[in-house]
N, C-alpha and C. Protein backbone atom coordinates (compact mmCIF):
# COMPACT_ATOMS: atom_id res chain seq x y z
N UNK A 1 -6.55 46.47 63.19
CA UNK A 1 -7.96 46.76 63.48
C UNK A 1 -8.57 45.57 64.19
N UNK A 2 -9.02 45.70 65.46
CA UNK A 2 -9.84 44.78 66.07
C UNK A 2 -10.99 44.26 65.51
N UNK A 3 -11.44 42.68 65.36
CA UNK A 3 -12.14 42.24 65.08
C UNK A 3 -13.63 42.58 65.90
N UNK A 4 -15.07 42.82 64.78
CA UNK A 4 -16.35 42.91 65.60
C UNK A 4 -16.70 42.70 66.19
N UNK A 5 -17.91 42.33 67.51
CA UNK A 5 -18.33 41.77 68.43
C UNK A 5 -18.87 40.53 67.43
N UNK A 6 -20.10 41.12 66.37
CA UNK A 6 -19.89 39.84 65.53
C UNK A 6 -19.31 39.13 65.20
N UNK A 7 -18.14 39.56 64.58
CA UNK A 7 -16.75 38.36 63.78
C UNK A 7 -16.45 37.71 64.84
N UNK A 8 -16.23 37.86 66.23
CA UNK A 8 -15.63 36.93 66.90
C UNK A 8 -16.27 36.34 67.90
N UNK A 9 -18.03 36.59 67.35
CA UNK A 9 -18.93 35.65 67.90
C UNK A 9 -19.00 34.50 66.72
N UNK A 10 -18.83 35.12 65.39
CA UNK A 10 -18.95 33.75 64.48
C UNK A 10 -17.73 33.19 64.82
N UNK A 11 -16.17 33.35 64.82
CA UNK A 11 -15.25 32.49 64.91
C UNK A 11 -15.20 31.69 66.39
N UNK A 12 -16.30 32.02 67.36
CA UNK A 12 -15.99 31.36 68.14
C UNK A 12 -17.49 29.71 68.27
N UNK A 13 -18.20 30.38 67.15
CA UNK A 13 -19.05 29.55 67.13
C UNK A 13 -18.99 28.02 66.15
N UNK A 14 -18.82 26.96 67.13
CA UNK A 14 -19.08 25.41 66.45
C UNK A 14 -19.72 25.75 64.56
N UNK A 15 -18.68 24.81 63.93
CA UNK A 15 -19.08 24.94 62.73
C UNK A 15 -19.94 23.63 62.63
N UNK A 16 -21.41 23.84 61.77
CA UNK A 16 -22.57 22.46 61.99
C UNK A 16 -22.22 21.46 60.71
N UNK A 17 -22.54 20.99 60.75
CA UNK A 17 -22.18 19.56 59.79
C UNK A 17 -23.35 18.79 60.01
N UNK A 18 -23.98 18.65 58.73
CA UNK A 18 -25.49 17.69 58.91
C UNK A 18 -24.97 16.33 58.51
N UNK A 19 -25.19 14.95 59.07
CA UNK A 19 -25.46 13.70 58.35
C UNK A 19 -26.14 12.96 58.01
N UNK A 20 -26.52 12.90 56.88
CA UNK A 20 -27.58 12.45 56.01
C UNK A 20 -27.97 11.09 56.19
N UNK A 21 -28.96 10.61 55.34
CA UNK A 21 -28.96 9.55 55.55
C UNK A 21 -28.15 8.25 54.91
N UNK A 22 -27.73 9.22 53.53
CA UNK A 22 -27.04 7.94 52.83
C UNK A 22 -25.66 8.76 53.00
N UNK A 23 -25.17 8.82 54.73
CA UNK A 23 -23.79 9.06 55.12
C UNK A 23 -23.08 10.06 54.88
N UNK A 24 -23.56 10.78 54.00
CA UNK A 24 -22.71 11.94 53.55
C UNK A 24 -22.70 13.21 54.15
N UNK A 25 -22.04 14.03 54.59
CA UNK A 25 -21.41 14.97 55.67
C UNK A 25 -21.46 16.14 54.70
N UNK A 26 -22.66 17.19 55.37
CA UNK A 26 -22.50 18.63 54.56
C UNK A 26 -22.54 19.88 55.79
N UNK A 27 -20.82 20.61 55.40
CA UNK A 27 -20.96 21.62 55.88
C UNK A 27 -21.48 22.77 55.65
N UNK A 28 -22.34 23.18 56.56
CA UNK A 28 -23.59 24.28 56.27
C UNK A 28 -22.34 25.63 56.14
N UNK A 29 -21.09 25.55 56.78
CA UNK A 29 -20.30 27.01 56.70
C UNK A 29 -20.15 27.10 55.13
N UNK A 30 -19.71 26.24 54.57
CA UNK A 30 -18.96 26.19 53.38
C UNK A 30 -20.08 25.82 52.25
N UNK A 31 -21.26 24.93 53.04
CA UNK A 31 -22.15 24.94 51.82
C UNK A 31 -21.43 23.73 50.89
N UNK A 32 -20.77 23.19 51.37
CA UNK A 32 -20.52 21.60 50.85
C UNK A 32 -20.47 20.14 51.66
N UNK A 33 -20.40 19.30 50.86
CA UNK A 33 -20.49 18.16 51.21
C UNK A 33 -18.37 17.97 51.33
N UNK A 34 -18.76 17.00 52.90
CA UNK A 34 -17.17 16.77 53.56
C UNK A 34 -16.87 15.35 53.57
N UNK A 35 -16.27 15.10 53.86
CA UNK A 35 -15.44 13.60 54.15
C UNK A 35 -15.02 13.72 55.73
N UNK A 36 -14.79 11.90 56.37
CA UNK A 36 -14.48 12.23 57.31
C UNK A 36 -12.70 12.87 57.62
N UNK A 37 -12.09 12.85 56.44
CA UNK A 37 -10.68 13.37 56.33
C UNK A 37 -11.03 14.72 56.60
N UNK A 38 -11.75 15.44 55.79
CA UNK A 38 -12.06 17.06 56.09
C UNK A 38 -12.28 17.17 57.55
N UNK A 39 -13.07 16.30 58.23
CA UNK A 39 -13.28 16.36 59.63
C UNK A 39 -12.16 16.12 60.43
N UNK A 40 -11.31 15.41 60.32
CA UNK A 40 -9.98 15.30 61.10
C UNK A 40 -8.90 16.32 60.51
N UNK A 41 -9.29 17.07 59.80
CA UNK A 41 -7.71 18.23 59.36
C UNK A 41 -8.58 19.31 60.02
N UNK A 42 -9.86 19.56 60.55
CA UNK A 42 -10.33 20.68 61.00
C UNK A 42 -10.38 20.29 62.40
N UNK A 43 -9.81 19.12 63.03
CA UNK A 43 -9.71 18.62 64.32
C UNK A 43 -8.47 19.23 64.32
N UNK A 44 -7.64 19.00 63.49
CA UNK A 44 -6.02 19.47 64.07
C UNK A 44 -5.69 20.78 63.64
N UNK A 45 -6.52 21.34 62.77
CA UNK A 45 -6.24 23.08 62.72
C UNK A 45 -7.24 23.68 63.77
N UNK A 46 -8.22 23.27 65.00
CA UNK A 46 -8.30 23.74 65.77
C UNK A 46 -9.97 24.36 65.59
N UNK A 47 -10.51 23.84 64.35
CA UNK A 47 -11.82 24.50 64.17
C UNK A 47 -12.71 23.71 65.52
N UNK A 48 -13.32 24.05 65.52
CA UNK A 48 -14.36 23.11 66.11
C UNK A 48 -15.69 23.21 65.66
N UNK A 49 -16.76 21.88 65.78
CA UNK A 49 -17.70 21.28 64.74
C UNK A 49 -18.62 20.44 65.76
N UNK A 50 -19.94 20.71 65.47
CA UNK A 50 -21.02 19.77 65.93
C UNK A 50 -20.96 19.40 64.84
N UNK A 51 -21.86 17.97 64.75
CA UNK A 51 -22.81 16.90 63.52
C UNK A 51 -23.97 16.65 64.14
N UNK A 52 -25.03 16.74 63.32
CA UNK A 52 -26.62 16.63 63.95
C UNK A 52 -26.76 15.70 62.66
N UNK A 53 -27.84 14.80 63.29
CA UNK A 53 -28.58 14.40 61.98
C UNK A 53 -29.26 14.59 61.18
N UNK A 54 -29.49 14.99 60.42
CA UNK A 54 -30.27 15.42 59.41
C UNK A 54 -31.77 15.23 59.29
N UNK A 55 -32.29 14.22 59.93
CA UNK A 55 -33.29 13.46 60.15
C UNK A 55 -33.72 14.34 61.21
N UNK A 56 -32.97 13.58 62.44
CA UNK A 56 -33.80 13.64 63.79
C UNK A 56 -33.15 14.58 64.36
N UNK A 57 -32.34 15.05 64.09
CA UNK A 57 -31.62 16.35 64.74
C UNK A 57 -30.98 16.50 65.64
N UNK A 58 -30.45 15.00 65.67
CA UNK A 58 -29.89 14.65 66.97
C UNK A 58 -28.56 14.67 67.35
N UNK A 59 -27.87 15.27 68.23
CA UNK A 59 -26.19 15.64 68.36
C UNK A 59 -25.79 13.92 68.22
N UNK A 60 -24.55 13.89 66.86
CA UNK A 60 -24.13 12.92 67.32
C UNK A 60 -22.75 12.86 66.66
N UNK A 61 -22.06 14.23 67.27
CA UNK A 61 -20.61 14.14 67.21
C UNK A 61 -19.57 13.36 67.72
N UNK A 62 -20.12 12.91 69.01
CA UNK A 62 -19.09 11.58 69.32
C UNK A 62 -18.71 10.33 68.54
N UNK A 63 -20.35 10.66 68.18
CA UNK A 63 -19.90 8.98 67.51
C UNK A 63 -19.45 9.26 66.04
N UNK A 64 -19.21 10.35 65.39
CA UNK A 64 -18.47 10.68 64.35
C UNK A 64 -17.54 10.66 64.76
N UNK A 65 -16.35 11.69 65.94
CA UNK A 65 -15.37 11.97 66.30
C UNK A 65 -14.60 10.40 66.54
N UNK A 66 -15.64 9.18 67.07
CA UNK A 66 -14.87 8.42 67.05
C UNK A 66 -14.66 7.40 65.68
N UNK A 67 -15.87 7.56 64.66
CA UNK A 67 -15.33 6.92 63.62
C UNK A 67 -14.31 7.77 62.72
N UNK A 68 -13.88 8.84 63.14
CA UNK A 68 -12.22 9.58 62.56
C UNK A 68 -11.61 8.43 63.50
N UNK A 69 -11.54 8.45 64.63
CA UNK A 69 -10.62 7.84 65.31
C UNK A 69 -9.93 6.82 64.44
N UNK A 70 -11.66 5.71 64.39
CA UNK A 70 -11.29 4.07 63.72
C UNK A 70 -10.80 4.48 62.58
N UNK A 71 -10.50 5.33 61.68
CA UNK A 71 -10.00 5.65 60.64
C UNK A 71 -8.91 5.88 60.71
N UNK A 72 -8.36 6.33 61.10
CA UNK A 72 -6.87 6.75 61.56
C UNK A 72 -6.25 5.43 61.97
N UNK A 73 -7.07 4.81 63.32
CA UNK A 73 -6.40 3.62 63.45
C UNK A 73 -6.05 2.22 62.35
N UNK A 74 -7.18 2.69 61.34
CA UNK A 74 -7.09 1.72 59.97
C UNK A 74 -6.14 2.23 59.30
N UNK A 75 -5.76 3.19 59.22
CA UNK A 75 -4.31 3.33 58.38
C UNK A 75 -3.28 3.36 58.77
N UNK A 76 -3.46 2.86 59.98
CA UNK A 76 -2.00 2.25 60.42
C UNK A 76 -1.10 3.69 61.48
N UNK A 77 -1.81 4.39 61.66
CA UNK A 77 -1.56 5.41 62.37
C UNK A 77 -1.80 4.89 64.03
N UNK A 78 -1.42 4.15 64.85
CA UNK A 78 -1.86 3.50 65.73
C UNK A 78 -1.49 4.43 67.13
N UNK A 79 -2.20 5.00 67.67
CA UNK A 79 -1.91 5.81 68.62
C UNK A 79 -2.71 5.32 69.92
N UNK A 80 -3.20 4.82 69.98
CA UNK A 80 -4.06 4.08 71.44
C UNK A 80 -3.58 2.30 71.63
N UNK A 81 -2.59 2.45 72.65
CA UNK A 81 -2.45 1.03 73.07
C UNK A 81 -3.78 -0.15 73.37
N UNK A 82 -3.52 -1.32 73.15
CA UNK A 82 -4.03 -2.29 72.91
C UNK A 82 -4.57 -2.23 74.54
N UNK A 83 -3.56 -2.40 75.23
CA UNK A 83 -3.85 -2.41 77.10
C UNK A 83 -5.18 -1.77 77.11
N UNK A 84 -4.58 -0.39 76.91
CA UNK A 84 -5.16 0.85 77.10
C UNK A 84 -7.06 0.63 76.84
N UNK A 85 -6.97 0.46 75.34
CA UNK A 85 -8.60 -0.12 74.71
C UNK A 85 -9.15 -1.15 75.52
N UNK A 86 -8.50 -1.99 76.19
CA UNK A 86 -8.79 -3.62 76.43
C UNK A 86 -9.80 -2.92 77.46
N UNK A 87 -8.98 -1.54 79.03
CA UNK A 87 -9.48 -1.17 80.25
C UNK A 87 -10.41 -0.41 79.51
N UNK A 88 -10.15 0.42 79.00
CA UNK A 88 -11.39 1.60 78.43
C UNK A 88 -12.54 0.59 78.13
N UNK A 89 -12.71 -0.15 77.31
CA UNK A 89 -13.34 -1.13 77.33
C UNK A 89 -14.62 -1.59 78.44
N UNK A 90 -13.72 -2.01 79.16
CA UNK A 90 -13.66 -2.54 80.45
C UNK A 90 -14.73 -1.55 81.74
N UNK A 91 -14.44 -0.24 81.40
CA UNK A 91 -15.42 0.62 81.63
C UNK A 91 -16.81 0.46 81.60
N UNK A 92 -17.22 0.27 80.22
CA UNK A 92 -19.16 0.59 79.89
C UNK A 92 -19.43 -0.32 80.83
N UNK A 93 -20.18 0.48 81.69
CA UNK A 93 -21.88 -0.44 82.31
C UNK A 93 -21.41 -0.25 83.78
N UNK A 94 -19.52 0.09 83.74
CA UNK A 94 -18.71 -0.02 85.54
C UNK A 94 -19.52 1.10 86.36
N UNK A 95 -19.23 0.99 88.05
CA UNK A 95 -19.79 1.76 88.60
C UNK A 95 -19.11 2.79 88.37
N UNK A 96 -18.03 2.73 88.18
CA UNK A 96 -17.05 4.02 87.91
C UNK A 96 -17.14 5.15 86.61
N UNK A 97 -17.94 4.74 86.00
CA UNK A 97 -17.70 4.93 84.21
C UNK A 97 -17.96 6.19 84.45
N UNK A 98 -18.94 7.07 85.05
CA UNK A 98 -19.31 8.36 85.12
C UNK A 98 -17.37 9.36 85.71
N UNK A 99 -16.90 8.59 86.57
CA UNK A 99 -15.53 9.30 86.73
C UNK A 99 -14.94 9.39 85.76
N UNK A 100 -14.55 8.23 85.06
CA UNK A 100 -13.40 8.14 84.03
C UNK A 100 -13.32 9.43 82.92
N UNK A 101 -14.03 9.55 82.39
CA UNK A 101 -14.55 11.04 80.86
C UNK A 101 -13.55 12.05 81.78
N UNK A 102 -14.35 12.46 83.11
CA UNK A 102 -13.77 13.78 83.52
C UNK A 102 -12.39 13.74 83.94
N UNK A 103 -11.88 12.69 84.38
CA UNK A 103 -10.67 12.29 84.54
C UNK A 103 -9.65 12.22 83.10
N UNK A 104 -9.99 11.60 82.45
CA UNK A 104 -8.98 11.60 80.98
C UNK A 104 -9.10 12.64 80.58
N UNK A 105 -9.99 13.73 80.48
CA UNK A 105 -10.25 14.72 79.89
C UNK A 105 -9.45 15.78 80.51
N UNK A 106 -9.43 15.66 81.97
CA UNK A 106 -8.19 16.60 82.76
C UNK A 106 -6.86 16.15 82.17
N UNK A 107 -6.32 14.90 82.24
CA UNK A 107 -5.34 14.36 82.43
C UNK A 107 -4.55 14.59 80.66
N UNK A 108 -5.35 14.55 79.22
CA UNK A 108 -5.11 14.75 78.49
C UNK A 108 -4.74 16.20 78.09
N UNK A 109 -5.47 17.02 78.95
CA UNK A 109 -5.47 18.44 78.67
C UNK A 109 -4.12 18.78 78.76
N UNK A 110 -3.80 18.83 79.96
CA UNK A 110 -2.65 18.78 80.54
C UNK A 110 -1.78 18.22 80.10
N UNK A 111 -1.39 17.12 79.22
CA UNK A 111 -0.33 16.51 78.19
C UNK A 111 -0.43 17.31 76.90
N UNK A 112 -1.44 18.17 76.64
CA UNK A 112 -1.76 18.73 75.46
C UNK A 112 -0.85 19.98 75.70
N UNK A 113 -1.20 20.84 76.55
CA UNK A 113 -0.03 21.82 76.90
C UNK A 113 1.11 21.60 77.18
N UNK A 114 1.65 20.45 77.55
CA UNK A 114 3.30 20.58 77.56
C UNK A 114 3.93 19.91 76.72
N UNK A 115 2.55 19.17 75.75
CA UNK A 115 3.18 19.21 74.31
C UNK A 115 3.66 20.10 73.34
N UNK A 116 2.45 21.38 73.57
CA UNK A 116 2.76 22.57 73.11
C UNK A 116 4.15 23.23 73.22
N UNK A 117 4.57 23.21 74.64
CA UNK A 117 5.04 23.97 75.35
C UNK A 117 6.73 23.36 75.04
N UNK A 118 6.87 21.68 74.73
CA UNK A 118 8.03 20.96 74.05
C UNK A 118 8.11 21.77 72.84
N UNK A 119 7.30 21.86 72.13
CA UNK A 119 6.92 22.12 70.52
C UNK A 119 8.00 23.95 70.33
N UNK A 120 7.44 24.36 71.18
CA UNK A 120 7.89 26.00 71.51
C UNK A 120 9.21 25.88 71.75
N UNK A 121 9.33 25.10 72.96
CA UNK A 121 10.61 25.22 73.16
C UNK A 121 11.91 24.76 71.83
N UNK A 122 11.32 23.67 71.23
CA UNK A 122 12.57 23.21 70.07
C UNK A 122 12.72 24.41 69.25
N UNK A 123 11.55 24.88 68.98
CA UNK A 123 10.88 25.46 67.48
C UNK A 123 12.20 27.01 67.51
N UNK A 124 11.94 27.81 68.55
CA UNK A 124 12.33 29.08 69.31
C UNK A 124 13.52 28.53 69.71
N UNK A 125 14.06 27.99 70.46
CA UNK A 125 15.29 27.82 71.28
C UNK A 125 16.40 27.61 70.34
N UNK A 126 16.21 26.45 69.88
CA UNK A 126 17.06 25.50 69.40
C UNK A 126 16.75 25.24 67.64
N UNK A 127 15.82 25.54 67.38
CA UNK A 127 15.47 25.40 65.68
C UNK A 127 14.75 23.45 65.28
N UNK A 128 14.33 23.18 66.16
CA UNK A 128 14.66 21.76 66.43
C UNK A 128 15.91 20.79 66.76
N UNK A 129 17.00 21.42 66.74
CA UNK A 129 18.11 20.87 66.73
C UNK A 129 18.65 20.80 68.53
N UNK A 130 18.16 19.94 69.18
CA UNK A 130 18.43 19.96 70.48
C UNK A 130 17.91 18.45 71.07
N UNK A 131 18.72 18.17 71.76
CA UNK A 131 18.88 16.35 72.67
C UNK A 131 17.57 16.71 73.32
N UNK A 132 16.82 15.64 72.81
CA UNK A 132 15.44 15.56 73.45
C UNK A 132 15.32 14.45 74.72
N UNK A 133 16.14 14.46 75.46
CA UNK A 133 16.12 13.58 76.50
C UNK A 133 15.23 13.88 76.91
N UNK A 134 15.19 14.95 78.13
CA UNK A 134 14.59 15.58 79.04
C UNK A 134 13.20 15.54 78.93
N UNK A 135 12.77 16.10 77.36
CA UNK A 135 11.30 15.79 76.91
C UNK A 135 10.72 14.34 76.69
N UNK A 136 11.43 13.60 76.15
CA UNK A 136 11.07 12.02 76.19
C UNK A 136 10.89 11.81 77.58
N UNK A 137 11.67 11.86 78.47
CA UNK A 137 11.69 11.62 79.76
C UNK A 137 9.91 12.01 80.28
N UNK A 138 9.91 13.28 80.11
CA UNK A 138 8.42 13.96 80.28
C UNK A 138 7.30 13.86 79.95
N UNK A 139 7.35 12.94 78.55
CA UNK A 139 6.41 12.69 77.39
C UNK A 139 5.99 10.83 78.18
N UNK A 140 7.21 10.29 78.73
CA UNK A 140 7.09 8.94 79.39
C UNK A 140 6.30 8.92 80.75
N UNK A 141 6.63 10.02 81.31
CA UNK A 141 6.07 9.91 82.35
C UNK A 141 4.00 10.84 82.35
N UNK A 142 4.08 11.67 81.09
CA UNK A 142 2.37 11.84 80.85
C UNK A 142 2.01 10.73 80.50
N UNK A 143 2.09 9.67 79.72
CA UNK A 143 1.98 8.29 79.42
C UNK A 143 1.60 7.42 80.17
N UNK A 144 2.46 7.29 81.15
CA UNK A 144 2.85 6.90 82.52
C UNK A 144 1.55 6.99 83.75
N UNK A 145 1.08 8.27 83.53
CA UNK A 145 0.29 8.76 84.33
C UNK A 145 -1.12 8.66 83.75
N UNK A 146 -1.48 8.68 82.66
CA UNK A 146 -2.91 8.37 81.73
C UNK A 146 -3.02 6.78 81.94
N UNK A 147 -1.58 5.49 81.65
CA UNK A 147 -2.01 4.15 82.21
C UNK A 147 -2.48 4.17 83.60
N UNK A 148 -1.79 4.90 84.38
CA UNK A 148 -1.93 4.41 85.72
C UNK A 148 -3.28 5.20 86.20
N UNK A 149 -4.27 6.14 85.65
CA UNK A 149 -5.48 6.40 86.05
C UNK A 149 -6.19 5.39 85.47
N UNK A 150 -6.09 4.76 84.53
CA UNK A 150 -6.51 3.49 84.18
C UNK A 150 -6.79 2.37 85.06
N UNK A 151 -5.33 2.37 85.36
CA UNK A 151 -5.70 1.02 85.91
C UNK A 151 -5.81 1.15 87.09
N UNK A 152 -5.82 2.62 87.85
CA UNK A 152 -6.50 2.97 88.92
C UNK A 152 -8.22 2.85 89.44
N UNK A 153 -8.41 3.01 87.94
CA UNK A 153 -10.06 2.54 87.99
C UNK A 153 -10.68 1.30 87.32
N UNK A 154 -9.43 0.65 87.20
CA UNK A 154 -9.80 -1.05 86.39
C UNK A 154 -10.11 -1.97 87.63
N UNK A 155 -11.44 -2.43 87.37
CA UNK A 155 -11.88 -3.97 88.16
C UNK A 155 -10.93 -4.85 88.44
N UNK A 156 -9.44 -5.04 87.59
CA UNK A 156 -8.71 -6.05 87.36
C UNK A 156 -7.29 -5.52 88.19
N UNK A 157 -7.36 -4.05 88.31
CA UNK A 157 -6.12 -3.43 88.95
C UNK A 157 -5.54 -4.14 89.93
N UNK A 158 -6.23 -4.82 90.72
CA UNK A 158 -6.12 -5.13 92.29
C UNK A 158 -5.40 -6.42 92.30
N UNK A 159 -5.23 -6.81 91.13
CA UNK A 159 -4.60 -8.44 91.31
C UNK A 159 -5.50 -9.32 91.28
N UNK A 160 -4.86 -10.87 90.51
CA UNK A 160 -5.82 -11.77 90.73
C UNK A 160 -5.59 -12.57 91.86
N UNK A 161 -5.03 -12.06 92.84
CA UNK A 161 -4.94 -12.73 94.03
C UNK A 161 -6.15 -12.04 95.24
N UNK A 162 -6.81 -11.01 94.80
CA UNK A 162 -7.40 -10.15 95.50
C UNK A 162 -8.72 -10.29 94.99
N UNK A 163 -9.43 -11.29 96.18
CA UNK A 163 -10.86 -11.38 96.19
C UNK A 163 -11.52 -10.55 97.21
N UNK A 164 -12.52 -10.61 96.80
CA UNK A 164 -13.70 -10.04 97.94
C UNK A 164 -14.13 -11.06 98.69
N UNK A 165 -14.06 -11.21 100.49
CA UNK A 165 -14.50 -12.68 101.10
C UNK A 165 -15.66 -12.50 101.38
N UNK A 166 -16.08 -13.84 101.79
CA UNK A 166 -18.00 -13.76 101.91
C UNK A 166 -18.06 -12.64 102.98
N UNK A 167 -19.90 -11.56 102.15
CA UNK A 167 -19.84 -10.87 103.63
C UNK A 167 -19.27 -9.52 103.65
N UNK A 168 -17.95 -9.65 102.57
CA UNK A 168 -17.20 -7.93 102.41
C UNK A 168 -17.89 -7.23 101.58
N UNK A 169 -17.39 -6.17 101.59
CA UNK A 169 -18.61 -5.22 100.78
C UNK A 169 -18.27 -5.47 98.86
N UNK A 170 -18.81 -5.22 97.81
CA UNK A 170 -18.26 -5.52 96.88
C UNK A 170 -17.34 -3.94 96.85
N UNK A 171 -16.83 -3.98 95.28
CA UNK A 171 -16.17 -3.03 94.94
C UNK A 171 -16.80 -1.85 95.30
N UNK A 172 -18.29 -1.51 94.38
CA UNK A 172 -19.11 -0.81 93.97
C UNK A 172 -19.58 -0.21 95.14
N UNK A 173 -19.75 -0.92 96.46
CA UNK A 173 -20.61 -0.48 97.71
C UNK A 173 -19.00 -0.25 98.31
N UNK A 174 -17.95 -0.65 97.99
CA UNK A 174 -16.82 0.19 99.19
C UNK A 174 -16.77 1.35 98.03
N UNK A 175 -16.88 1.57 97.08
CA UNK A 175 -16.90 3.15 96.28
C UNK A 175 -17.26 3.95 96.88
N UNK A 176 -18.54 3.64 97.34
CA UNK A 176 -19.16 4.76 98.25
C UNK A 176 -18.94 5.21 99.48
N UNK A 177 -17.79 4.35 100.53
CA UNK A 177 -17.59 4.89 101.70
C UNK A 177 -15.67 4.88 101.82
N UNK A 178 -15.65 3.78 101.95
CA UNK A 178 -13.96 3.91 102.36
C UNK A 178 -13.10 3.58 100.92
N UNK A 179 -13.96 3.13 100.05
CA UNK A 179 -12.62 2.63 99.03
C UNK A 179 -13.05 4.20 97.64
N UNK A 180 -14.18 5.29 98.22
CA UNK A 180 -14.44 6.29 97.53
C UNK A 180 -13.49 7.22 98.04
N UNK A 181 -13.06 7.58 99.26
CA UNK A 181 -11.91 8.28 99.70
C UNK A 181 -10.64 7.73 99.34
N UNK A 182 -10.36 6.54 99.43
CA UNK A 182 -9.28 5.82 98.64
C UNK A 182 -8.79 6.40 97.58
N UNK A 183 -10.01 6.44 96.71
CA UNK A 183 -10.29 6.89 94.93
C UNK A 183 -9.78 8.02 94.52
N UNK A 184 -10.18 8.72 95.90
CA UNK A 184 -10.39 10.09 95.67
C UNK A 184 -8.45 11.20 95.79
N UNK A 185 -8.18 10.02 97.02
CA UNK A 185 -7.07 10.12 97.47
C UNK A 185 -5.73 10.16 96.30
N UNK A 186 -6.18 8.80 95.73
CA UNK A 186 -5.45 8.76 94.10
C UNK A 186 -5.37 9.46 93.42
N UNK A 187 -6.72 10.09 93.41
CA UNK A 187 -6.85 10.96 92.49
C UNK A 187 -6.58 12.64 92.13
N UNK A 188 -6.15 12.57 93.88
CA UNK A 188 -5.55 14.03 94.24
C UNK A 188 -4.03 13.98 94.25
N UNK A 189 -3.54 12.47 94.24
CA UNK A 189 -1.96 12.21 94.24
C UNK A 189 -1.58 12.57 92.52
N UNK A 190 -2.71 12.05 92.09
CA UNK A 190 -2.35 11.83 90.31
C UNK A 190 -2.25 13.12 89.58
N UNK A 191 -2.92 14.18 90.39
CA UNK A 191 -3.04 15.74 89.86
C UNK A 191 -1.68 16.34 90.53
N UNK A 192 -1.26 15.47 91.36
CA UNK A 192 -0.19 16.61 92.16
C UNK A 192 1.41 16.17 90.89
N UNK A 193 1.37 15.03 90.59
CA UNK A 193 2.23 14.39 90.01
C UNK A 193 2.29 14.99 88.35
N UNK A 194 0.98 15.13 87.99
CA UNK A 194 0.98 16.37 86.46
C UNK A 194 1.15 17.68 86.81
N UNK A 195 0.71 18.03 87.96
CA UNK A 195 1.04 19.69 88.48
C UNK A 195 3.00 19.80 87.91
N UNK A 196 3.63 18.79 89.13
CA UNK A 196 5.02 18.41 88.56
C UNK A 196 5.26 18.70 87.73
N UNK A 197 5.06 17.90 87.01
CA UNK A 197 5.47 18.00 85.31
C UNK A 197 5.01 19.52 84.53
N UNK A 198 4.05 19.81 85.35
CA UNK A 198 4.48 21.47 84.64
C UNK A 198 5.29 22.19 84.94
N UNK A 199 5.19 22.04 86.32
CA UNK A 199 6.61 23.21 87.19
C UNK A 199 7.99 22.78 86.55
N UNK A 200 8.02 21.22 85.99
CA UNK A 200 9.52 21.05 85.63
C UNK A 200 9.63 22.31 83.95
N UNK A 201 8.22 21.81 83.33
CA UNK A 201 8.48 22.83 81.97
C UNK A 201 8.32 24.45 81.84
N UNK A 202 7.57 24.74 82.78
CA UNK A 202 7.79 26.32 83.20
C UNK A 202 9.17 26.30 83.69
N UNK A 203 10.35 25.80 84.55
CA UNK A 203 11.63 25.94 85.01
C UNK A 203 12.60 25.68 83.44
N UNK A 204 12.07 24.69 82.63
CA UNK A 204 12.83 25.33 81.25
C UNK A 204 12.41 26.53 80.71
N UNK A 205 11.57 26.68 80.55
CA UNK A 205 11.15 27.86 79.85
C UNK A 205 11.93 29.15 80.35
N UNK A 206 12.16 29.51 81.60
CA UNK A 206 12.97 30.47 82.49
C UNK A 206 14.16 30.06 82.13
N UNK A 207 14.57 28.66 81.74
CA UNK A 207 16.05 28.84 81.92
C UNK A 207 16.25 29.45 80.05
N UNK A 208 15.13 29.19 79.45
CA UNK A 208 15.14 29.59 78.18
C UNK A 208 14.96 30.59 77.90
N UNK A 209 14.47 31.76 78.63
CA UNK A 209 14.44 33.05 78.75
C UNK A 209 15.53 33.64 78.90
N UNK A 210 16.40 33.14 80.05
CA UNK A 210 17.48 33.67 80.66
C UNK A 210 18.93 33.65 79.47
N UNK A 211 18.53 32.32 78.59
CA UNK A 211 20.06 32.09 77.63
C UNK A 211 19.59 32.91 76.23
N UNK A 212 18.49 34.00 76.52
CA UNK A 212 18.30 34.85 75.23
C UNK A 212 18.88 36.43 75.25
């Protein structure tokens, strides 16, 4: 039986989460008070969740989403390189900072599906029991490609042998004419290079079709 127009306007609707003032996290679905652990197991089963304040009513799920982060990273779960934080970093206040979000946000997506798509393949094919070269190989080079938009848009990318001479334009003012097509140029090389990497995992998938 197909689900209502209702039911699958509520399942598609953000579950709210108020935060109080003395910190404590209540979900209005459930009608209880959460932890930020409850908030990261409903990150990885796929719910999705605003947080407003309770007060002022003000969206401020990021800055929850990232104190799960610092949490995770406090238990030793360390998933964001040191490099990596130093450039992200390195970002706030850059002329660039408005690119970067929409850029990682493509670039992650896209590692998110052919994580999936590894995940399928062991799970179905092989039972997990199969030489994961090929995927390491693939998993190195999404990696690969998230540093190097990095440091595609790092102040520091260019070398410390590479000044600006009296008179040249700075970074910020060649953004806007010749070193913004530059940018841009990269940035259409860097999509063609994850395009890749899908066509290689759609060509397993066929060859995984074919040995069924």
């Amino acid at each position: 039986m197909a689900d209502s127009p209702e039911h699958a306007e509520a399942a598609s609707t953000p579950v709210t989460i108020k935060k109080y003032a003395n910190r404590r996290l209540y979900n209005t679905a459930t009608s209880s008070y959460v932890t930020l652990d409850d908030l990261c197991r409903m990150v990885k089963e796929g719910i999705e969740f605003v947080v407003y304040d309770a007060k002022s009513g003000n969206d401020i799920t990021r800055s929850v989403l990232t104190q799960i982060i610092v949490e995770e990273e406090s238990k030793g779960q360390n998933l964001l390189p040191i490099n990596f934080l130093r450039q992200l970093i390195g970002f706030y206040g850059d002329s660039l900072q408005s690119v970067v979000p929409r850029y990682l946000d493509h670039t992650m997506s896209s590692f998110a599906r052919n994580q999936e798509k590894m995940r399928s393949y062991l799970q179905e094919t092989f039972d997990g029991l199969f030489p994961l070269g090929p995927f390491e190989e693939m998993g190195k080079q999404n990696m690969a490609l998230i540093e190097q938009t990095m440091k595609m848009f790092s102040p520091f990318a260019r070398g410390e042998g590479d000044q600006t001479p009296p008179g040249a334009a700075t970074p910020a003012q060649d953004t806007a004419g010749k070193g913004g097509n530059a940018a841009r140029g990269e940035f259409d090389e860097l999509k063609r290079k994850i395009e890749t990497l899908q066509h290689q995992l759609d060509a397993l998938s066929e060859v995984r079709g074919k040995k069924k």
